[in-house]
C-alpha atoms as a PDB file:
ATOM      1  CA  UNK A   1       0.000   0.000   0.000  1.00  0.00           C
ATOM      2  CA  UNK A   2       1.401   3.272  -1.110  1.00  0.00           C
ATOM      3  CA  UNK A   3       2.261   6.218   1.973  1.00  0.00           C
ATOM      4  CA  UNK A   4       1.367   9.454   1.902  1.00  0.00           C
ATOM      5  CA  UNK A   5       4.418  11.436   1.338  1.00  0.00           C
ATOM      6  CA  UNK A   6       2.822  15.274   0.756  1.00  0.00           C
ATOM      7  CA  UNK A   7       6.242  16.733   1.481  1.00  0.00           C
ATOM      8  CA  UNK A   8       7.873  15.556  -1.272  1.00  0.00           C
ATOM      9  CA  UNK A   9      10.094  17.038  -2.948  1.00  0.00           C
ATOM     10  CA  UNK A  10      12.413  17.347   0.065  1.00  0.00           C
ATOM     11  CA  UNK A  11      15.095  20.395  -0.908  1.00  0.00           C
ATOM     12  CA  UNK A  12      18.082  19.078  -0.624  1.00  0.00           C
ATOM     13  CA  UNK A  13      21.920  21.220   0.129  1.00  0.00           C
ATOM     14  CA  UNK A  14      25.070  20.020  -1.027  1.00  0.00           C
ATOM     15  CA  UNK A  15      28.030  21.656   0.756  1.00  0.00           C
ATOM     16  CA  UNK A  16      31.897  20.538  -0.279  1.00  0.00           C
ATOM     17  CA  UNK A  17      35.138  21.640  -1.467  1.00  0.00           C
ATOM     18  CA  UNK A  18      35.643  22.287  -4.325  1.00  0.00           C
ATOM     19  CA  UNK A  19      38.354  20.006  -4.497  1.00  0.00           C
ATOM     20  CA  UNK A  20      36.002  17.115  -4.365  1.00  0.00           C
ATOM     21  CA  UNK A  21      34.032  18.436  -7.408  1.00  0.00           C
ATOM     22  CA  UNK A  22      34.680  14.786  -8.711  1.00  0.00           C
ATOM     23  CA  UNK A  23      32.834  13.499  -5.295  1.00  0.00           C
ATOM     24  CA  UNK A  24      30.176  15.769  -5.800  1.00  0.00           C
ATOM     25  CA  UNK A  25      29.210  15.235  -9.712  1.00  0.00           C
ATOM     26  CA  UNK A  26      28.937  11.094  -8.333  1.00  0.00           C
ATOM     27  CA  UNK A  27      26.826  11.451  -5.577  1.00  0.00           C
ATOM     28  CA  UNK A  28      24.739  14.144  -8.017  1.00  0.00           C
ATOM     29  CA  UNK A  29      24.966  11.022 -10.564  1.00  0.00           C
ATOM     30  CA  UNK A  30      23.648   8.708  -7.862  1.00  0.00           C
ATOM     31  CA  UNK A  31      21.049  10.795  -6.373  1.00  0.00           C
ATOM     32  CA  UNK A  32      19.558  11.082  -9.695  1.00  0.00           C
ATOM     33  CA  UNK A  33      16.901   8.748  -9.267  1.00  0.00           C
ATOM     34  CA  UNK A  34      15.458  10.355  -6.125  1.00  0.00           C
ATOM     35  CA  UNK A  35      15.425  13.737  -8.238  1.00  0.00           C
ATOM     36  CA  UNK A  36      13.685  11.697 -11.032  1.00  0.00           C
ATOM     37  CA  UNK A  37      10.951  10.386  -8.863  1.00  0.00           C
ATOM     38  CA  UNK A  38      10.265  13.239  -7.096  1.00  0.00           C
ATOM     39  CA  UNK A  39      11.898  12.738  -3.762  1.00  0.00           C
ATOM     40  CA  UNK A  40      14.522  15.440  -3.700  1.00  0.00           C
ATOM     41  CA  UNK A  41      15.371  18.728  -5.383  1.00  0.00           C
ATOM     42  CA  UNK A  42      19.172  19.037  -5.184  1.00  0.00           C
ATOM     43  CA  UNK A  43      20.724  22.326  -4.895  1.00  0.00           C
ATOM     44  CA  UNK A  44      24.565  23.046  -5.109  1.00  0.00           C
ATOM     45  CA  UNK A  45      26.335  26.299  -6.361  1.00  0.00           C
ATOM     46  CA  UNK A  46      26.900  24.992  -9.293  1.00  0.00           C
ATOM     47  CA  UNK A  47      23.004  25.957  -9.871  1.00  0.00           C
ATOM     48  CA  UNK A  48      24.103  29.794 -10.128  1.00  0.00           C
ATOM     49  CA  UNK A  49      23.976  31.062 -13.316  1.00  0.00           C
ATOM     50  CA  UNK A  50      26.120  34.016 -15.067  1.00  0.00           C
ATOM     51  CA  UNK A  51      24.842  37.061 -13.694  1.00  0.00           C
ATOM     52  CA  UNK A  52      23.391  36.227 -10.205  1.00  0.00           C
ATOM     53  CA  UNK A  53      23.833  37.505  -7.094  1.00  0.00           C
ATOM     54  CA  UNK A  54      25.785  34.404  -6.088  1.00  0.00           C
ATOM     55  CA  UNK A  55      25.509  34.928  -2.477  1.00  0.00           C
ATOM     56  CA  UNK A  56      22.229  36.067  -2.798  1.00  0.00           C
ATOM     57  CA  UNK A  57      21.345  32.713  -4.156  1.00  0.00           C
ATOM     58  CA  UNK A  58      23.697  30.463  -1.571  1.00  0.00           C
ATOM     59  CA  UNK A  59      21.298  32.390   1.161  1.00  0.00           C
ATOM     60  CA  UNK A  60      17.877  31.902   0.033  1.00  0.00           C
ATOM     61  CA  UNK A  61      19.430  28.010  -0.867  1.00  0.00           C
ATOM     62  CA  UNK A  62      20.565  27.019   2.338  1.00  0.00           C
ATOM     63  CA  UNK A  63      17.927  29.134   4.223  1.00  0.00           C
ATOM     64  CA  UNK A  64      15.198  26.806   2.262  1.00  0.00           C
ATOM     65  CA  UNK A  65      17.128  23.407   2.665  1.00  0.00           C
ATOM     66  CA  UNK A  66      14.901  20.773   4.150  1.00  0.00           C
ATOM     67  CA  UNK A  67      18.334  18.600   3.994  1.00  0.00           C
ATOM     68  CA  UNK A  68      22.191  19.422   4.003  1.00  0.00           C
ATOM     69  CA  UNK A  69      24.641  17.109   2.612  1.00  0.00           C
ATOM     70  CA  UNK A  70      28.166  17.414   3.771  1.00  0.00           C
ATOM     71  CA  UNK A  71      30.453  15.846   1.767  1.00  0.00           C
ATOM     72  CA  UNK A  72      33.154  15.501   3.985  1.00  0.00           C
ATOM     73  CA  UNK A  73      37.142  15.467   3.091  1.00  0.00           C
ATOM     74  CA  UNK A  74      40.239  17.298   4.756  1.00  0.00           C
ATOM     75  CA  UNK A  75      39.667  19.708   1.912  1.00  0.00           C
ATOM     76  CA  UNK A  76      35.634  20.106   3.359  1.00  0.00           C
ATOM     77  CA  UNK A  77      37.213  20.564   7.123  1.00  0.00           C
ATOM     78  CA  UNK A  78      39.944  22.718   5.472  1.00  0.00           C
ATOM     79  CA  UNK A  79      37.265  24.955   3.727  1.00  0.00           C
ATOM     80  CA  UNK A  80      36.886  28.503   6.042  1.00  0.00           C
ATOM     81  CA  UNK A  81      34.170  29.224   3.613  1.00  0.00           C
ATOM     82  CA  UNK A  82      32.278  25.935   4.454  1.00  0.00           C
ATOM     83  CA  UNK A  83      33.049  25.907   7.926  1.00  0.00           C
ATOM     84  CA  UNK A  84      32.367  29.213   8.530  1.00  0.00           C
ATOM     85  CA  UNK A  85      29.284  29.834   6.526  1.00  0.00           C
ATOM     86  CA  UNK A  86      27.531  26.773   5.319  1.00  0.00           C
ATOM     87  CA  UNK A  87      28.026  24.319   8.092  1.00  0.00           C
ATOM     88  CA  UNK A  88      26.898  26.892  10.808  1.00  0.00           C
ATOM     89  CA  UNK A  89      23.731  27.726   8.960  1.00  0.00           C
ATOM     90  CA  UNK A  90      22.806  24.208   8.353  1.00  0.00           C
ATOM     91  CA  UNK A  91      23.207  23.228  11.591  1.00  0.00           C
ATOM     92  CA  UNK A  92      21.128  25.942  12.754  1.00  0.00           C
ATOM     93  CA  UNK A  93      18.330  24.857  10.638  1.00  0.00           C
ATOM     94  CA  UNK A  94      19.125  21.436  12.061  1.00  0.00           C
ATOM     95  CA  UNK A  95      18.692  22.751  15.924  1.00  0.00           C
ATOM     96  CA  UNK A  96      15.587  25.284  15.422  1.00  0.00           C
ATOM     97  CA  UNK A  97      13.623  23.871  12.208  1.00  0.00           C
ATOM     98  CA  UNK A  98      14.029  20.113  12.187  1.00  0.00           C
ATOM     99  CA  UNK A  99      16.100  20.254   9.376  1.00  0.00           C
ATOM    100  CA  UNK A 100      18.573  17.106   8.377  1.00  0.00           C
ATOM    101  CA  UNK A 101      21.988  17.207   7.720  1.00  0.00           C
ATOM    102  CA  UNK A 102      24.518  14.089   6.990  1.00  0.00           C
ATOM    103  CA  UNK A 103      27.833  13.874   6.554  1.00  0.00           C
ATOM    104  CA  UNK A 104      28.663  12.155   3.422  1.00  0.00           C
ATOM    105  CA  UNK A 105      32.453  10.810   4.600  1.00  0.00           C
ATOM    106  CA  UNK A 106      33.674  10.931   0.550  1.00  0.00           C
ATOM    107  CA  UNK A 107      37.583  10.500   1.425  1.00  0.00           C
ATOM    108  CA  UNK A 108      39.761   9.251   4.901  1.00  0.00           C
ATOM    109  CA  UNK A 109      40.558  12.418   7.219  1.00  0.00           C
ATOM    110  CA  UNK A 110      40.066  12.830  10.661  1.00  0.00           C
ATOM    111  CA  UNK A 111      36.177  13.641  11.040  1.00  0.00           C
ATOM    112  CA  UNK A 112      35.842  11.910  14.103  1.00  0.00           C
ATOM    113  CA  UNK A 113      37.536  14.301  15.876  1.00  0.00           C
ATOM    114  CA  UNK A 114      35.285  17.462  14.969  1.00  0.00           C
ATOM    115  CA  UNK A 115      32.784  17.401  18.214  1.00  0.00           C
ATOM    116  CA  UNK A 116      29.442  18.726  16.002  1.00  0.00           C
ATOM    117  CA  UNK A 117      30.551  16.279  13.086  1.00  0.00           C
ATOM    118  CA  UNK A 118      31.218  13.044  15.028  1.00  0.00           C
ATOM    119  CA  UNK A 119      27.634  13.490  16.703  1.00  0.00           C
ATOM    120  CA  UNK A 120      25.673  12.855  13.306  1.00  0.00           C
ATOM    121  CA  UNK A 121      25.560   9.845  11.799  1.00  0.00           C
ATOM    122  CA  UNK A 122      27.509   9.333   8.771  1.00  0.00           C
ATOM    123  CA  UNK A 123      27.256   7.753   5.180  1.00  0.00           C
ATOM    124  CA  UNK A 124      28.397   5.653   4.045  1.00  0.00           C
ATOM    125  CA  UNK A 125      27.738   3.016   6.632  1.00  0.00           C
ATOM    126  CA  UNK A 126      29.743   3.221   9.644  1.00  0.00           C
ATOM    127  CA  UNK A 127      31.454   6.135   8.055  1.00  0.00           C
ATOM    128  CA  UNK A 128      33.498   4.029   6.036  1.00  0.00           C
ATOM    129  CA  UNK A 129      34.672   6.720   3.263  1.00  0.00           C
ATOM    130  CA  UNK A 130      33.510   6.433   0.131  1.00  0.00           C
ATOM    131  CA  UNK A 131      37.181   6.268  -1.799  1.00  0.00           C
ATOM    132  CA  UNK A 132      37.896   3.565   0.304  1.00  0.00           C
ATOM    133  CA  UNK A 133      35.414   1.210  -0.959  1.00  0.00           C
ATOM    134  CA  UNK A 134      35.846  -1.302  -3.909  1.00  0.00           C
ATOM    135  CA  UNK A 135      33.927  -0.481  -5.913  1.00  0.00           C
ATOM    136  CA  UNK A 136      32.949   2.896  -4.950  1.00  0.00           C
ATOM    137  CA  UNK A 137      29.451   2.094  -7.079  1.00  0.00           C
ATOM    138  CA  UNK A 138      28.870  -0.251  -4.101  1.00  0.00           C
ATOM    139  CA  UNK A 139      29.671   3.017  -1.558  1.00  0.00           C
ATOM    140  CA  UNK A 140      27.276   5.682  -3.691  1.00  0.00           C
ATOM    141  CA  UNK A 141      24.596   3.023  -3.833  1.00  0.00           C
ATOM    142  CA  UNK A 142      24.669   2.537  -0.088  1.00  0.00           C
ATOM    143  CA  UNK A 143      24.402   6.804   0.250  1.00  0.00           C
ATOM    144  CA  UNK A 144      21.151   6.765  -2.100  1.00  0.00           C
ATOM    145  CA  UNK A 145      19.483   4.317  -0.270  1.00  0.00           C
ATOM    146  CA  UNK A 146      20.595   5.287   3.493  1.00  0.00           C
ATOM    147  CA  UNK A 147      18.933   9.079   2.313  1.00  0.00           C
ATOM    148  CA  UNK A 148      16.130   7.416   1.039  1.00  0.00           C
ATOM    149  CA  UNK A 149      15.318   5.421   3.970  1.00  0.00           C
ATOM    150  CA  UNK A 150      16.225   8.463   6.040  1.00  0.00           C
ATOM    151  CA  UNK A 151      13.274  10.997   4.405  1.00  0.00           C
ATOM    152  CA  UNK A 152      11.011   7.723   4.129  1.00  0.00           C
ATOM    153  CA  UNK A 153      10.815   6.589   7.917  1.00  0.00           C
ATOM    154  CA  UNK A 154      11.678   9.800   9.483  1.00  0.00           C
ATOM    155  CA  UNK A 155      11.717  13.041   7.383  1.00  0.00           C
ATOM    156  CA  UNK A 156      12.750  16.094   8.546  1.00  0.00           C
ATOM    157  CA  UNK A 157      10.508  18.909   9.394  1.00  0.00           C
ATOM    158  CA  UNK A 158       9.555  21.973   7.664  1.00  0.00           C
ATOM    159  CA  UNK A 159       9.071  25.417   9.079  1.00  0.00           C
ATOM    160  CA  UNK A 160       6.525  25.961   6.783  1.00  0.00           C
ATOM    161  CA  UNK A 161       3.476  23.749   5.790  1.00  0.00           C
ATOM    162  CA  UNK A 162       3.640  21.591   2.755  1.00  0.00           C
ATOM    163  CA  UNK A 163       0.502  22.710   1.053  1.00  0.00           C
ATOM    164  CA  UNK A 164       2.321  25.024  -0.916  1.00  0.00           C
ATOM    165  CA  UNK A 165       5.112  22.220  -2.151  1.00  0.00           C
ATOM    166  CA  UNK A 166       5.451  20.717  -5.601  1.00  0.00           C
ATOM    167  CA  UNK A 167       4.029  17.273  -4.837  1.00  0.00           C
ATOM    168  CA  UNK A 168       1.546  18.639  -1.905  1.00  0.00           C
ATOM    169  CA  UNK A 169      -1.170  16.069  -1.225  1.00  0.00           C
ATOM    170  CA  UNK A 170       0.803  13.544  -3.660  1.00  0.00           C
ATOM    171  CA  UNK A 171       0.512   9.709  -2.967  1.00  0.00           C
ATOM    172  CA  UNK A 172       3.926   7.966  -3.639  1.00  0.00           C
ATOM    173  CA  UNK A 173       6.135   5.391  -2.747  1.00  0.00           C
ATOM    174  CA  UNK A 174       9.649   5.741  -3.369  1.00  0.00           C
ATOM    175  CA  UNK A 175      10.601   3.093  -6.019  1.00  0.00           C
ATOM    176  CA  UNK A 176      13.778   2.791  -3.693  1.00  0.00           C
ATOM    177  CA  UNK A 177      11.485   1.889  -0.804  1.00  0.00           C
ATOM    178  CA  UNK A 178      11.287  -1.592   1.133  1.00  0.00           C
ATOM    179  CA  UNK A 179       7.856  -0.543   1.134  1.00  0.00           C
ATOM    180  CA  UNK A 180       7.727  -0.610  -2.696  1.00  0.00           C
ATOM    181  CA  UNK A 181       9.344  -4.076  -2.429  1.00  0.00           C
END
């Protein structure tokens, strides 16, 4: 029997370094097929075109997200700009609005030792990182379905109803879903 899912599509944050662009164009490749079935909107600021007002844009993003993906590397704990900007704001949203945010572990540094970070639970499983998988297909796979399961049996909340959401009053199941199964 299908769920009621009326909040779908669930706005969803990518925050990285730029020097895991590479990372970030496979989980984008993975997370696809949530985008294609309605699940997810992904955002990252590779969405601003020529011309914006490119922090303009990052604000009203991240001030939107339902969900914030970290994709976390030494380069993504190096990043002032991340750490600084992005990472507080989601983490607000995750305090005061219910908002999610995972940590995507996407290469081996030390995240265990960042207090706010080692709290959440990671993807991959166990926080094994994802370049230290064979095959790395295998890793990405595991991500899509852990956030799948993760807006399925427990989504996060909104600050604002869902009547005015693309998808509002929408019966679904997730084609990734157990539920579907």
């Amino acid at each position: 029997m299908p769920i009621l899912q009326p909040d779908w599509p669930y706005r969803l944050f990518i925050s990285y370094s730029r020097v895991d662009e590479a990372q970030k164009r496979r989980l984008r490749e993975n997370l696809l097929v949530l985008e294609q079935a309605g699940m997810i909107s992904i955002w990252e600021d590779r969405c601003i075109d020529a011309g914006d007002d490119w922090l303009e844009r990052l604000n009203a993003s991240l001030n939107s997200a339902d969900v914030g993906l970290l994709l976390v590397s030494s380069a993504f704990l190096a990043s002032r700009f991340c750490q600084s900007r992005e990472v507080p704001d989601l983490l607000s949203r995750y305090t005061h609005s219910g908002s999610l945010v995972v940590p995507v572990i996407v290469d081996f540094c030390h995240w265990k030792a960042v207090p706010w970070l080692s709290r959440l639970q990671a993807l991959p499983t166990d926080g094994v990182p994802v370049r230290g998988q064979r095959p790395q297909t295998k890793a990405w796979t595991n991500v899509t379905q852990g956030l799948a399961a993760r807006l399925e049996s427990n989504p996060p909340k909104r600050r604002h109803g869902s009547s005015s959401r693309p998808g509002a009053g929408r019966e679904a199941t997730h084609p990734l879903s157990k539920k579907s199964l």
